[in-house]
PDB file of N, CA and C in Angstrom:
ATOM      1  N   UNK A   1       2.402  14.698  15.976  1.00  0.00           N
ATOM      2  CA  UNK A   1       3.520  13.881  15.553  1.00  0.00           C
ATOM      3  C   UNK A   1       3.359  13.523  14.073  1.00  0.00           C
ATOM      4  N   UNK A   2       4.444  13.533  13.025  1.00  0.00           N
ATOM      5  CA  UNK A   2       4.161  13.334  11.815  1.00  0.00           C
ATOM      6  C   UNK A   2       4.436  11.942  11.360  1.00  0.00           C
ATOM      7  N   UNK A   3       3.346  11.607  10.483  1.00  0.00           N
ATOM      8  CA  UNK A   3       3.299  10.216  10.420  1.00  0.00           C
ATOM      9  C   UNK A   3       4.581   9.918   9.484  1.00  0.00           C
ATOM     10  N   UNK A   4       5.712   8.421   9.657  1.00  0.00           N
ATOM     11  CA  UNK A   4       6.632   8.296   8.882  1.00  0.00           C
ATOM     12  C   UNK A   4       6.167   6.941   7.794  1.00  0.00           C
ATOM     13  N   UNK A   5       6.963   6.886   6.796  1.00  0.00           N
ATOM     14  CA  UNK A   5       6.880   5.678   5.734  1.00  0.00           C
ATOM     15  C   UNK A   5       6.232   4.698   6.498  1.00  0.00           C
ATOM     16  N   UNK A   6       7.873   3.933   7.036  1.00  0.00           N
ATOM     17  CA  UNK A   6       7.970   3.120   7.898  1.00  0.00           C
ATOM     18  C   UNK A   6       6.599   2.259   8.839  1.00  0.00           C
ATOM     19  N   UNK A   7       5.597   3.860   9.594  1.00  0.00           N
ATOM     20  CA  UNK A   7       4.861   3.106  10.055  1.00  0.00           C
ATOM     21  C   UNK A   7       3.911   2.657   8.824  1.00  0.00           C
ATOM     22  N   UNK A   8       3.304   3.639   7.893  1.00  0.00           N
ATOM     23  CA  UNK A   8       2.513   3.097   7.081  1.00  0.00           C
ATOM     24  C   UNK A   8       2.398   1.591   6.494  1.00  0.00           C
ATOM     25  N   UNK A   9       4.235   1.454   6.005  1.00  0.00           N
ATOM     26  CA  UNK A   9       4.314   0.305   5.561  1.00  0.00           C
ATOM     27  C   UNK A   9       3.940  -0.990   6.594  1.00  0.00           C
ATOM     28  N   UNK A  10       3.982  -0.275   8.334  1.00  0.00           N
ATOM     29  CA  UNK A  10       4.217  -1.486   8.895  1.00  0.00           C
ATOM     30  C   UNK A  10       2.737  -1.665   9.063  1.00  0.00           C
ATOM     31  N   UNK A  11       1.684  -0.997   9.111  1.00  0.00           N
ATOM     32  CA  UNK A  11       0.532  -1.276   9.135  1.00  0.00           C
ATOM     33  C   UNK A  11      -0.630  -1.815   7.798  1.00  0.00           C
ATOM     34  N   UNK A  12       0.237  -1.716   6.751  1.00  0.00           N
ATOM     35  CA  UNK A  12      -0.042  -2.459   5.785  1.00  0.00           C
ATOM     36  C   UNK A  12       0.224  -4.071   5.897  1.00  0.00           C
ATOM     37  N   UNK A  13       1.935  -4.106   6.469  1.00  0.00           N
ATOM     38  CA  UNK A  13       1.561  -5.397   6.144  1.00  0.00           C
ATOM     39  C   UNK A  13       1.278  -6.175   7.536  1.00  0.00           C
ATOM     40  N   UNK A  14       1.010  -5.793   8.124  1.00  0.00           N
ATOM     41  CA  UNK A  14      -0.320  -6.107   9.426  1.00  0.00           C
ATOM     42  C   UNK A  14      -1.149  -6.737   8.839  1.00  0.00           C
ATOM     43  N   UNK A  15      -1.921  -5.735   8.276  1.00  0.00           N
ATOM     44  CA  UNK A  15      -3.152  -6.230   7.383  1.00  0.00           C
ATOM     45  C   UNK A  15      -3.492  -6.777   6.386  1.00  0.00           C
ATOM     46  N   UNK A  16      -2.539  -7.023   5.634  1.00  0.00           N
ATOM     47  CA  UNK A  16      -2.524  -8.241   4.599  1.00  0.00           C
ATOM     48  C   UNK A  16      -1.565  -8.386   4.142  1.00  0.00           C
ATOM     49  N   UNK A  17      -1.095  -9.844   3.679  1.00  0.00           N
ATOM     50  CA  UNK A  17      -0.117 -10.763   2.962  1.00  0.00           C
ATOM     51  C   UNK A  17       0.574  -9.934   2.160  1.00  0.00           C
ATOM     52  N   UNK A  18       1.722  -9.370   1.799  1.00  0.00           N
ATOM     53  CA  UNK A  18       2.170  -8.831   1.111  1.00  0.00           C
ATOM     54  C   UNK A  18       4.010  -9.561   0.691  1.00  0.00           C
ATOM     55  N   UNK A  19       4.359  -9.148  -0.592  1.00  0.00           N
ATOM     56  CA  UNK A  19       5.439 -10.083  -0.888  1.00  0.00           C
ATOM     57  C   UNK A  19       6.452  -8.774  -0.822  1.00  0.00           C
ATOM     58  N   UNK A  20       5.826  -7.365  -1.155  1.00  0.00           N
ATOM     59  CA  UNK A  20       6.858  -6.759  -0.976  1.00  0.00           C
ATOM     60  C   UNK A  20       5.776  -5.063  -0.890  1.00  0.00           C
ATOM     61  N   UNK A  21       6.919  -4.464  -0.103  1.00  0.00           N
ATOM     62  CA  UNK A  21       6.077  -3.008   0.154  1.00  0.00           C
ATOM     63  C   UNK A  21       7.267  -1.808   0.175  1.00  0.00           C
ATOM     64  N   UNK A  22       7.007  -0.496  -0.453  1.00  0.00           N
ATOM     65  CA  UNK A  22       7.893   0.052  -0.082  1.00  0.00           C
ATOM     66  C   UNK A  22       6.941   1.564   0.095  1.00  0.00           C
ATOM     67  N   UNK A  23       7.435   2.017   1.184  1.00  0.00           N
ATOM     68  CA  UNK A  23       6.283   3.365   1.253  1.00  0.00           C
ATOM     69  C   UNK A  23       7.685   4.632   1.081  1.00  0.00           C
ATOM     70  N   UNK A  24       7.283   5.795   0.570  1.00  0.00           N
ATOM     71  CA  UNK A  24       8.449   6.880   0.637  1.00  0.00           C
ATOM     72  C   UNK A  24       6.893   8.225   0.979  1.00  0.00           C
ATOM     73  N   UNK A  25       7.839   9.101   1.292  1.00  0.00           N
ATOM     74  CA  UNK A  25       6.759  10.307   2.183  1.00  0.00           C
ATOM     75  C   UNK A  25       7.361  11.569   2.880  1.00  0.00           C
ATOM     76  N   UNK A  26       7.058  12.473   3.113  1.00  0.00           N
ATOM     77  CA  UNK A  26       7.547  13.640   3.692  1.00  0.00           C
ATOM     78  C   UNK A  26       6.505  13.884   4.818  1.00  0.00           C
ATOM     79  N   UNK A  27       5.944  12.887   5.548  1.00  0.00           N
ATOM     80  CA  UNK A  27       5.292  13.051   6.832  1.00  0.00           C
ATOM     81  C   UNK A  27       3.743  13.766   6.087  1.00  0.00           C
ATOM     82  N   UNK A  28       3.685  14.060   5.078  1.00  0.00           N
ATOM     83  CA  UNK A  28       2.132  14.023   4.625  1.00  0.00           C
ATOM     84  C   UNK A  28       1.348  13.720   2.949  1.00  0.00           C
ATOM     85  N   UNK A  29       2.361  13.638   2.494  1.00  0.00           N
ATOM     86  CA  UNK A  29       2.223  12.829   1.322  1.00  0.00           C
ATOM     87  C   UNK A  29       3.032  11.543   0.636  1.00  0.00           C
ATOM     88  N   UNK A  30       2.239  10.582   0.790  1.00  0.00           N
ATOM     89  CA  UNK A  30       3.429   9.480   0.781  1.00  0.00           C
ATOM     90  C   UNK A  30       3.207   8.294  -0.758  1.00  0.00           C
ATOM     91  N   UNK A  31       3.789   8.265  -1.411  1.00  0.00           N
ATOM     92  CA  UNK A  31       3.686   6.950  -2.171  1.00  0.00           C
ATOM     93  C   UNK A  31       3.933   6.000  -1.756  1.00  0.00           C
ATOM     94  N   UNK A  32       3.630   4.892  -2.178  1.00  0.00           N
ATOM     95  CA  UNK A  32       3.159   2.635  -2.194  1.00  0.00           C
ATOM     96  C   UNK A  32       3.445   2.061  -3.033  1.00  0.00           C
ATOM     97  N   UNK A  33       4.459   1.291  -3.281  1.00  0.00           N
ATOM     98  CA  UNK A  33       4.572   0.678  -4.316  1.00  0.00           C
ATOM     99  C   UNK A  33       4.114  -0.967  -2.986  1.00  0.00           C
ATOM    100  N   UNK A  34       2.909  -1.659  -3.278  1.00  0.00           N
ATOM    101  CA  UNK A  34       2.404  -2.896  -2.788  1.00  0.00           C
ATOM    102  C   UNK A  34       2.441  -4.061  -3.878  1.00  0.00           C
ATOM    103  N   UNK A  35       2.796  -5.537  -3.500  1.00  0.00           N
ATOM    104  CA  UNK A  35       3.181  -6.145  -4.328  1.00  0.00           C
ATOM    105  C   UNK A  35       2.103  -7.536  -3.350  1.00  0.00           C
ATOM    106  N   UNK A  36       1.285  -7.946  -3.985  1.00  0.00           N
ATOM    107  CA  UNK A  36       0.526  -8.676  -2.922  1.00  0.00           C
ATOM    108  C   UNK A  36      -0.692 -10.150  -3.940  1.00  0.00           C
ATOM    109  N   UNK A  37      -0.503 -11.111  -3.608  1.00  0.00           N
ATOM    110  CA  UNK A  37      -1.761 -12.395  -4.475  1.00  0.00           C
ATOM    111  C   UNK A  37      -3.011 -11.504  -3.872  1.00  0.00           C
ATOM    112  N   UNK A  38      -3.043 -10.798  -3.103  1.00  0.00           N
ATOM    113  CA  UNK A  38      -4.546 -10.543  -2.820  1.00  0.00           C
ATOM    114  C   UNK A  38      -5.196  -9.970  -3.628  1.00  0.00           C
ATOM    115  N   UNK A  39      -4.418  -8.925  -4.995  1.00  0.00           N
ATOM    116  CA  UNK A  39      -4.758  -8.217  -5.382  1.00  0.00           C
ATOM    117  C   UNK A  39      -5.179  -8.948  -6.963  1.00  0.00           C
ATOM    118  N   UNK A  40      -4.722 -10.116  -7.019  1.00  0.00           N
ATOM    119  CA  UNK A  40      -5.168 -11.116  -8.180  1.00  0.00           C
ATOM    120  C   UNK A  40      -6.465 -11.227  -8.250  1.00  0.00           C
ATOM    121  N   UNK A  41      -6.805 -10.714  -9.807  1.00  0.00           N
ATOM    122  CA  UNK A  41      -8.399 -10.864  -9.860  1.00  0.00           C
ATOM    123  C   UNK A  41      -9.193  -9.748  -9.596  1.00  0.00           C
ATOM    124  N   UNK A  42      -8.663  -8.600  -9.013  1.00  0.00           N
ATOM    125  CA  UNK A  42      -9.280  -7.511  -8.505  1.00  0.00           C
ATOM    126  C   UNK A  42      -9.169  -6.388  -9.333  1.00  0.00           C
ATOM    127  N   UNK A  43      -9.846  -5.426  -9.538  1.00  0.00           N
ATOM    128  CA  UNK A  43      -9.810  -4.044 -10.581  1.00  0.00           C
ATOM    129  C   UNK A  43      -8.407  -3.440  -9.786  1.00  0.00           C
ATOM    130  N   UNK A  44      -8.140  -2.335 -10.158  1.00  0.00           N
ATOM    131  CA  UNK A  44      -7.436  -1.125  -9.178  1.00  0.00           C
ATOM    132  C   UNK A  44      -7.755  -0.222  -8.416  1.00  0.00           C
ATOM    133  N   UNK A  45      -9.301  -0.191  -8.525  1.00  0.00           N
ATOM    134  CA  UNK A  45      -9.782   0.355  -7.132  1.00  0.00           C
ATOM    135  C   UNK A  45     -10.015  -0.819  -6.224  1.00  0.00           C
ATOM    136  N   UNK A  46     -10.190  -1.945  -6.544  1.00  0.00           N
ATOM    137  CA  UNK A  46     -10.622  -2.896  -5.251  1.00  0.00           C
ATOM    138  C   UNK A  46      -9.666  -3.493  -4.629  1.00  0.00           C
ATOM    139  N   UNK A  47      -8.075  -3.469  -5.096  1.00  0.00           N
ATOM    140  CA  UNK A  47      -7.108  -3.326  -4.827  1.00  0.00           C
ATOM    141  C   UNK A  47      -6.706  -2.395  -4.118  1.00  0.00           C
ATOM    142  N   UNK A  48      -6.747  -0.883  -4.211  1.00  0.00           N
ATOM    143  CA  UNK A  48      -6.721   0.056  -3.574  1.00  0.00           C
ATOM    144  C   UNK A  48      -7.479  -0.182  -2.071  1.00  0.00           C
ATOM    145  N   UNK A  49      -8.722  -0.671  -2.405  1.00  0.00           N
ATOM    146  CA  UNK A  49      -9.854  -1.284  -1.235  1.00  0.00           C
ATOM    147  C   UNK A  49      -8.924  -1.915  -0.527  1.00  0.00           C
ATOM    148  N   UNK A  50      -8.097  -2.692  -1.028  1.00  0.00           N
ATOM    149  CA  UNK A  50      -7.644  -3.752   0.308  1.00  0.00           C
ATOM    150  C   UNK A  50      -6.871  -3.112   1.057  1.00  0.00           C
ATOM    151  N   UNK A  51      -6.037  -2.479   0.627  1.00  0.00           N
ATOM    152  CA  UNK A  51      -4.945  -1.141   0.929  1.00  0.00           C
ATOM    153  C   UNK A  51      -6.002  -0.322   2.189  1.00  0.00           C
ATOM    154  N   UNK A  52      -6.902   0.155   1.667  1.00  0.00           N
ATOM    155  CA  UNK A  52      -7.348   1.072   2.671  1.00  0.00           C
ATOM    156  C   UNK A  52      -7.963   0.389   3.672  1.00  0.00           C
ATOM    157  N   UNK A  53      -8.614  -0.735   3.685  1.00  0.00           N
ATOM    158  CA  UNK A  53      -9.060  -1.615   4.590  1.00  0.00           C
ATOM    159  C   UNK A  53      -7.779  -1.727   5.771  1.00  0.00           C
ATOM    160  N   UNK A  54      -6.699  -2.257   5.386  1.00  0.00           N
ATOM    161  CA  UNK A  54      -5.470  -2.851   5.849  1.00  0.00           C
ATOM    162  C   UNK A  54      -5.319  -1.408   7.212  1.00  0.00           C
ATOM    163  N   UNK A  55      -5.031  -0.425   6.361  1.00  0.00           N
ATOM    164  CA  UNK A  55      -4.805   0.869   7.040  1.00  0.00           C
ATOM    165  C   UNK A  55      -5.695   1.820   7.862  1.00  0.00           C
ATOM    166  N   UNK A  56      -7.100   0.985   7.732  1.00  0.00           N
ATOM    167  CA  UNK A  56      -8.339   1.370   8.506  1.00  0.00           C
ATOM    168  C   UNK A  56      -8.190   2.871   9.020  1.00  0.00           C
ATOM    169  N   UNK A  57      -8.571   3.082  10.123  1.00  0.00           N
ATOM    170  CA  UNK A  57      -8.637   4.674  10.687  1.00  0.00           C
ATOM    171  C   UNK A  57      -7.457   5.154   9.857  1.00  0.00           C
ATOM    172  N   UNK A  58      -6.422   5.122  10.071  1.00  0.00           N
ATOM    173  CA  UNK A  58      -5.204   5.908   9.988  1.00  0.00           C
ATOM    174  C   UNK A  58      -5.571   6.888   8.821  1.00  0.00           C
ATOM    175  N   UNK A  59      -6.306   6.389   7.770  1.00  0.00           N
ATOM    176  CA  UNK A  59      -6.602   6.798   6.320  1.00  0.00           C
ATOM    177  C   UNK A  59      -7.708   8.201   6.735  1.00  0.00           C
ATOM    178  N   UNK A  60      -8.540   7.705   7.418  1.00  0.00           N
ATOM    179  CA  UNK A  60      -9.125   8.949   7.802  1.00  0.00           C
ATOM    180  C   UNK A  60      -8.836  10.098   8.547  1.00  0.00           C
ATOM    181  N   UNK A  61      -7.562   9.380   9.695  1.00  0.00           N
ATOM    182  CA  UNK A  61      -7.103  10.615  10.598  1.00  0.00           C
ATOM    183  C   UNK A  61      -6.156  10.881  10.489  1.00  0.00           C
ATOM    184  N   UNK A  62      -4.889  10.062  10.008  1.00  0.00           N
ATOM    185  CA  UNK A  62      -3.493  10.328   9.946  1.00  0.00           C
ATOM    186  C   UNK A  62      -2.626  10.540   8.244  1.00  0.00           C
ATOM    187  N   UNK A  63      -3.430   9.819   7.214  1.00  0.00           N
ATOM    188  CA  UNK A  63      -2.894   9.646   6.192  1.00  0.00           C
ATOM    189  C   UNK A  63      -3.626  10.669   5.274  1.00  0.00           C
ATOM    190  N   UNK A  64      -3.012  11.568   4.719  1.00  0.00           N
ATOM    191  CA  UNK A  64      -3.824  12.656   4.228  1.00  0.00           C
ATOM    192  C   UNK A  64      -3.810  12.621   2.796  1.00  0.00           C
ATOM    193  N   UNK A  65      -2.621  12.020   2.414  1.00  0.00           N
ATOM    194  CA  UNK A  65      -2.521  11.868   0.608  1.00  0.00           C
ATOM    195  C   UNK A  65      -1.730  10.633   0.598  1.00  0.00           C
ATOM    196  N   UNK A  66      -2.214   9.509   0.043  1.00  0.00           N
ATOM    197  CA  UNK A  66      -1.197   8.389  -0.284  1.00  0.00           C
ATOM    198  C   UNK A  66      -1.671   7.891  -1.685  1.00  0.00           C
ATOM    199  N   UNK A  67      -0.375   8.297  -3.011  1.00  0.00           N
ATOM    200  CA  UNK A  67      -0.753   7.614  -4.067  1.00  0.00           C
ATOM    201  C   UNK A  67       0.150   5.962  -4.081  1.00  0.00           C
ATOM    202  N   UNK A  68      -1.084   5.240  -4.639  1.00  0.00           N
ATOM    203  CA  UNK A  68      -0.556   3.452  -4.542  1.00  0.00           C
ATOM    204  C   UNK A  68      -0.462   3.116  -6.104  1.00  0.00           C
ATOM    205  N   UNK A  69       0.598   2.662  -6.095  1.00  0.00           N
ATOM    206  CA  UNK A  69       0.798   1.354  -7.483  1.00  0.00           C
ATOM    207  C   UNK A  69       0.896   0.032  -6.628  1.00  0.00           C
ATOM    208  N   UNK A  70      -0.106  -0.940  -7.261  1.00  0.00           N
ATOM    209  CA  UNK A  70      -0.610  -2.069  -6.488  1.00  0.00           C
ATOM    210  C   UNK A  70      -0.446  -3.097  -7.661  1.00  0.00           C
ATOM    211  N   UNK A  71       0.176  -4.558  -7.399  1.00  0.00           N
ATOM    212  CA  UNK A  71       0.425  -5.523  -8.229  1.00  0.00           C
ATOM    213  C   UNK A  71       0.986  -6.777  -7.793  1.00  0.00           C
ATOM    214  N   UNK A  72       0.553  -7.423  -8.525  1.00  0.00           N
ATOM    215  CA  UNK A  72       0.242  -9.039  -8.451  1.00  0.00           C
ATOM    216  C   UNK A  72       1.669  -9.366  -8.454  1.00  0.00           C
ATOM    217  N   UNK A  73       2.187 -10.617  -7.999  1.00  0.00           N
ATOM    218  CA  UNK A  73       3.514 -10.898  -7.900  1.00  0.00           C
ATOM    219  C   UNK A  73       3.554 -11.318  -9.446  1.00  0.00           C
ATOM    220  N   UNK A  74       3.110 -11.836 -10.479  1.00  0.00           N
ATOM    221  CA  UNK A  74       3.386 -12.126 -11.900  1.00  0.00           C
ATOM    222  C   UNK A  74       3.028 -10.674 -12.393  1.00  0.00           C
ATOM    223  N   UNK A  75       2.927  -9.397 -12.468  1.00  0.00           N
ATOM    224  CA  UNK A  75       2.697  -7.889 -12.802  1.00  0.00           C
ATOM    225  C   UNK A  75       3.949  -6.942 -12.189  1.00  0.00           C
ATOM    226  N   UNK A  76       4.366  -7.542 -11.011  1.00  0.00           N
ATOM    227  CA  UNK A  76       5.290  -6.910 -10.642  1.00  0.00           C
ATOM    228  C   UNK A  76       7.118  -7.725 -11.241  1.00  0.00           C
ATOM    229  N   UNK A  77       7.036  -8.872 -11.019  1.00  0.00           N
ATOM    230  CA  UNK A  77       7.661  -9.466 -12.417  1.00  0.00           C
ATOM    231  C   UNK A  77       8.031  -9.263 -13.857  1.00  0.00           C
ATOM    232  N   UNK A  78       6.966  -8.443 -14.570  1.00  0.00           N
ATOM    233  CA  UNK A  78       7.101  -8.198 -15.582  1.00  0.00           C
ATOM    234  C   UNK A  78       7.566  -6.962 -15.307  1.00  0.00           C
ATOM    235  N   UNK A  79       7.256  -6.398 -14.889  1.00  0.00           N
ATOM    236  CA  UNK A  79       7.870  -4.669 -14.551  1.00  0.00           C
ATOM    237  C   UNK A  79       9.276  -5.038 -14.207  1.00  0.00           C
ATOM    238  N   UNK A  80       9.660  -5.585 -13.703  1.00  0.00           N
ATOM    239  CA  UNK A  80      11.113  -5.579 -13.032  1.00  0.00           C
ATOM    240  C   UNK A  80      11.955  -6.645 -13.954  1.00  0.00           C
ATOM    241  N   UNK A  81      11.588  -6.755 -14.913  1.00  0.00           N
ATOM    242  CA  UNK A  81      12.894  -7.494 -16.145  1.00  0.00           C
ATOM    243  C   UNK A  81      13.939  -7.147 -16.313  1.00  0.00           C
TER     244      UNK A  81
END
């Protein structure tokens, strides 16, 4: 069965606080745009970390390519002026 956006996104925000998520994908490569305070204070891989934490197994068995843009609700603010 091929994995859709939809679930990705919904198992993200399962796993952590998020203010806004949008996943897009063709059932095996999918982009993230994650918008989340968790990620305040954190590099962009440890951000990424929380991301893959959130999505646990799936990342190893179901998710085969997912590129993430990850940002702070005052980062994602400035982007969207």
């Amino acid at each position: 069965m091929m994995v859709q956006p939809d679930s990705i996104k919904t198992s993200i925000a399962q796993g952590m606080v998020c203010e806004f998520i949008n996943v897009v994908g063709d059932g095996e490569h999918f982009e993230a745009i994650i918008v989340s305070n968790e990620f305040a204070g954190k590099s962009r891989v440890q951000q990424h970390q929380v991301v893959y934490r959130a999505l646990g197994e799936r990342m190893k068995s179901e998710i085969h390519a997912l590129s993430m843009k990850t940002f702070t609700p005052e980062q994602w603010a400035e982007v969207n002026q």
